[in-house]
C-alpha atoms as a PDB file:
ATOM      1  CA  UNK A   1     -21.223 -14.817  19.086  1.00  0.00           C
ATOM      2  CA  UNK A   2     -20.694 -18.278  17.510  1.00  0.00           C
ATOM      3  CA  UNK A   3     -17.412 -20.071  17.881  1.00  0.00           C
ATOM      4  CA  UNK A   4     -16.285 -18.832  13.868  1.00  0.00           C
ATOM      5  CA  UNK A   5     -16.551 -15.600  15.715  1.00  0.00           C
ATOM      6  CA  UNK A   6     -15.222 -16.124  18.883  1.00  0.00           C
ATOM      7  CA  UNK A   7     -12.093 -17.701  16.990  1.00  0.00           C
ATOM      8  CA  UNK A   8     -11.632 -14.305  14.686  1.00  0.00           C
ATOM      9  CA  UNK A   9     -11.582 -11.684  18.181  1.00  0.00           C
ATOM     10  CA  UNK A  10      -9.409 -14.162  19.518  1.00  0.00           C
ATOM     11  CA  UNK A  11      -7.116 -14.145  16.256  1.00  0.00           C
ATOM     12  CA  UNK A  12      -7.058 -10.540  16.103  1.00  0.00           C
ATOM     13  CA  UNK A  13      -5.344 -10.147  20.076  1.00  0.00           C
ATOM     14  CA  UNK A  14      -2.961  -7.582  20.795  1.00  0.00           C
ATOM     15  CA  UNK A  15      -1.780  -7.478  17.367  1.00  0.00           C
ATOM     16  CA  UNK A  16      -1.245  -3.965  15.554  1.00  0.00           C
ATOM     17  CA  UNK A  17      -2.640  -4.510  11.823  1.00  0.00           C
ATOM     18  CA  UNK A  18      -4.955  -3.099   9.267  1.00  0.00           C
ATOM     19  CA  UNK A  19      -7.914  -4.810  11.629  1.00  0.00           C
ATOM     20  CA  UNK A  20      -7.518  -2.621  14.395  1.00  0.00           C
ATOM     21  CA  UNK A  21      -7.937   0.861  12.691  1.00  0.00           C
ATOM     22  CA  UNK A  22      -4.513   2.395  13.559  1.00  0.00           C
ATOM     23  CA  UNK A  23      -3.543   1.846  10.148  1.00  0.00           C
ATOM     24  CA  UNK A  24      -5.885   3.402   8.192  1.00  0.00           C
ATOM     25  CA  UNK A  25      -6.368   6.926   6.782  1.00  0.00           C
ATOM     26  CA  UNK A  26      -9.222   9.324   6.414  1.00  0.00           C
ATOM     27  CA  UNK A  27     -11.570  10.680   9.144  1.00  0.00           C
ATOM     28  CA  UNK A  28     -11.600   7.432  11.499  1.00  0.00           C
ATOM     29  CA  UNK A  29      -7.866   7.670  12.009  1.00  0.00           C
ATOM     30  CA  UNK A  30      -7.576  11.132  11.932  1.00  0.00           C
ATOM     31  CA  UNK A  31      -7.091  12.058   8.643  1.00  0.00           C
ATOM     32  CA  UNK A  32      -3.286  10.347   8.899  1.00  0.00           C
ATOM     33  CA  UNK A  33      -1.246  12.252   6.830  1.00  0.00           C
ATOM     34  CA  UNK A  34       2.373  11.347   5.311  1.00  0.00           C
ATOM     35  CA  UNK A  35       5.218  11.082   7.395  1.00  0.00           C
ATOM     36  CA  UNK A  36       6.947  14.031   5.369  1.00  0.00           C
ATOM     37  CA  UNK A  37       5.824  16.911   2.839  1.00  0.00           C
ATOM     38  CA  UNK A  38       6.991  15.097  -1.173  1.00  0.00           C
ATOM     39  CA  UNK A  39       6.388  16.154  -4.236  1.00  0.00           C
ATOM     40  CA  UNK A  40       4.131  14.641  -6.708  1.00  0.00           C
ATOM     41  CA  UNK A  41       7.792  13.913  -8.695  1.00  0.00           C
ATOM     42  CA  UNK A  42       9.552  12.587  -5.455  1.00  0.00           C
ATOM     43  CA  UNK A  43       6.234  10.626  -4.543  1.00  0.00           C
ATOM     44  CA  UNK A  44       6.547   8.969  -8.326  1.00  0.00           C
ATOM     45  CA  UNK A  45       9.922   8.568  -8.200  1.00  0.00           C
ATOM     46  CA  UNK A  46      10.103   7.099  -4.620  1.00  0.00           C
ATOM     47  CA  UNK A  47       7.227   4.592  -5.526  1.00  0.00           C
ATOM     48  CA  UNK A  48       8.909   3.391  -8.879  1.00  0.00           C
ATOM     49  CA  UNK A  49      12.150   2.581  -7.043  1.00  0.00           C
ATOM     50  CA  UNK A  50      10.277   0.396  -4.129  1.00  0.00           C
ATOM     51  CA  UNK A  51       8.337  -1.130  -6.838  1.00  0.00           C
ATOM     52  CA  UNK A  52      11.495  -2.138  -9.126  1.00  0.00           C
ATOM     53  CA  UNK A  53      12.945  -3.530  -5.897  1.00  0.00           C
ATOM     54  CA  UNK A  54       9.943  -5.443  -5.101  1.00  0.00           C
ATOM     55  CA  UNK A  55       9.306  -6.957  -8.791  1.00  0.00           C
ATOM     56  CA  UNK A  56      12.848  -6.923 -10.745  1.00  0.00           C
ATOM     57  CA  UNK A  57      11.336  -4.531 -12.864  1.00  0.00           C
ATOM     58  CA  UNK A  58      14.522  -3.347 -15.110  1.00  0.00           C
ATOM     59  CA  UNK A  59      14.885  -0.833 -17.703  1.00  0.00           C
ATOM     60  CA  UNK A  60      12.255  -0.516 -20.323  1.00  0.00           C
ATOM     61  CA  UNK A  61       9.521  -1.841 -17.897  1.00  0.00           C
ATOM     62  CA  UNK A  62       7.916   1.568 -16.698  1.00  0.00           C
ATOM     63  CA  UNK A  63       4.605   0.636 -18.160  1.00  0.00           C
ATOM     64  CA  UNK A  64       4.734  -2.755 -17.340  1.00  0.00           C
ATOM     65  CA  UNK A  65       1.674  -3.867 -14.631  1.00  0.00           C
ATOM     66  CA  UNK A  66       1.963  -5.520 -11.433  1.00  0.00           C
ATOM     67  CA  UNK A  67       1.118  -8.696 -13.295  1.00  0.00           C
ATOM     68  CA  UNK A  68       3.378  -8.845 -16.745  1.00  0.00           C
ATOM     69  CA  UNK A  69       6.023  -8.054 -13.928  1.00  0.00           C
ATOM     70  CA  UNK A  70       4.678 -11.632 -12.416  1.00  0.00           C
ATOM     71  CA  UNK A  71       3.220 -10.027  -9.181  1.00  0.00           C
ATOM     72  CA  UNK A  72       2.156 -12.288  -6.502  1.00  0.00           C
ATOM     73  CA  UNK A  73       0.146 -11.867  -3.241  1.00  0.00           C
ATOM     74  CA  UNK A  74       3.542 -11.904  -1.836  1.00  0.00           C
ATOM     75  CA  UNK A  75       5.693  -8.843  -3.977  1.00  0.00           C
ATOM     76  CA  UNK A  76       1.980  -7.393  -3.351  1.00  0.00           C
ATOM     77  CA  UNK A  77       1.942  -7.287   0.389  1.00  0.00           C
ATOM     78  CA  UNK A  78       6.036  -6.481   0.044  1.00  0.00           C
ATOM     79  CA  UNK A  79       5.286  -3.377  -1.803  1.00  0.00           C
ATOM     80  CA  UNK A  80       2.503  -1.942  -0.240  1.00  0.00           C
ATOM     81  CA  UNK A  81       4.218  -2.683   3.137  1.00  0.00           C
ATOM     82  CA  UNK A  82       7.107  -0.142   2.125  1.00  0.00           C
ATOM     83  CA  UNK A  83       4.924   2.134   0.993  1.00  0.00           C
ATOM     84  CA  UNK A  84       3.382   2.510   4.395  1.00  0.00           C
ATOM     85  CA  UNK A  85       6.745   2.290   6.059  1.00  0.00           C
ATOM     86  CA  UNK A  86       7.711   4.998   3.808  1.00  0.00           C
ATOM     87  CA  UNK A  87       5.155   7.383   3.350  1.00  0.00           C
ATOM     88  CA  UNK A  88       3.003   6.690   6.440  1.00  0.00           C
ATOM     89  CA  UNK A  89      -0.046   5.723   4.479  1.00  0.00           C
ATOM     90  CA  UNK A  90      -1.862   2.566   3.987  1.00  0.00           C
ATOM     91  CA  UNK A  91      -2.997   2.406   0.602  1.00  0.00           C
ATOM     92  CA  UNK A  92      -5.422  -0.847  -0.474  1.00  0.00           C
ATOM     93  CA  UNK A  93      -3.688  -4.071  -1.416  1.00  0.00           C
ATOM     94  CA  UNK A  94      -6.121  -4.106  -4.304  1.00  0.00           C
ATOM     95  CA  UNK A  95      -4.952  -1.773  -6.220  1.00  0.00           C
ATOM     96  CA  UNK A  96      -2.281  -3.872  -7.273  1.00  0.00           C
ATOM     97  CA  UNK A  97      -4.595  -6.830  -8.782  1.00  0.00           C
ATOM     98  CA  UNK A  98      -6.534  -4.203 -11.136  1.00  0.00           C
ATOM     99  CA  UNK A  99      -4.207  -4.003 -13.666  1.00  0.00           C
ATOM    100  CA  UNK A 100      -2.040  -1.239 -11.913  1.00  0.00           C
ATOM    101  CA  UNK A 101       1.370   0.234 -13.436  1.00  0.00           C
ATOM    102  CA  UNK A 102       3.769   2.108 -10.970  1.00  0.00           C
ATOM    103  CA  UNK A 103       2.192   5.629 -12.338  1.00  0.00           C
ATOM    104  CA  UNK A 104      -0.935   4.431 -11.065  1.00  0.00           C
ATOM    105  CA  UNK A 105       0.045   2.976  -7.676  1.00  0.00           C
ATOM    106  CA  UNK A 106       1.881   6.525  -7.294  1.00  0.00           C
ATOM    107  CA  UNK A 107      -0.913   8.528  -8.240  1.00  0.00           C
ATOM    108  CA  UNK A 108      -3.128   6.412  -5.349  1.00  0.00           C
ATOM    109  CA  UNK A 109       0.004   6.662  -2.987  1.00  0.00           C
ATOM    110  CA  UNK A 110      -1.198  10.487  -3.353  1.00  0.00           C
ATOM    111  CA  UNK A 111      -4.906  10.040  -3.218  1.00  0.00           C
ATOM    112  CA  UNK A 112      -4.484   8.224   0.073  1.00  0.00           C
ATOM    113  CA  UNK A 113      -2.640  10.631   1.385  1.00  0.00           C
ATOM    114  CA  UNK A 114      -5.035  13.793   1.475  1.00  0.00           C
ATOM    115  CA  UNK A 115      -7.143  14.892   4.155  1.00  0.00           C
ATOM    116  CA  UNK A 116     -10.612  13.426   3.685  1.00  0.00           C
END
């Protein structure tokens, strides 16, 4: 292994992360499954509050994407953070940077979470 290499194992140590496949879902960890039975509606509504939270998003703004609601890498990371802490599924950061809209982060926030 060349030193780049070397440096990246040694980065990665004892610390839990999406790196070390405990955080993932879908056959290689199991098939992780949410930390509680929702609702598609509770799922929705749960996601729209942590996401109004995250970006200030206010009355009037439920279509609004990630970035007329002047999402950064930051609120990005933030959101998808509680998401896992909520739901107990990790769903990809880049969903947020393709144009999402809460309904649509919601709707993958479901997708993760069935069994593969």
């Amino acid at each position: 292994m060349d030193d780049a290499g070397n440096a990246i194992a040694r980065m990665r140590g004892p610390f839990p992360g999406p790196h070390d496949g405990r955080h993932r879902t879908g056959p290689e960890n199991g098939g992780r499954r949410m930390k509680a039975d929702w609702s598609p509606q509770e799922i929705e509504d749960r996601v729209r509050e942590i996401w109004a939270g995250v970006l200030n998003a206010g009355e009037g703004e439920e279509g609004a994407t990630f970035f007329e609601l002047h999402g950064q890498s930051i609120s990005a990371a933030r959101i998808i953070a509680r998401i896992e802490d909520e739901f107990g599924v990790a769903v990809d950061i880049g969903v947020l940077f393709r144009d999402c809209d809460v309904a649509m982060l919601a709707r993958e926030v479901m997708a993760t979470a069935r069994p593969a």
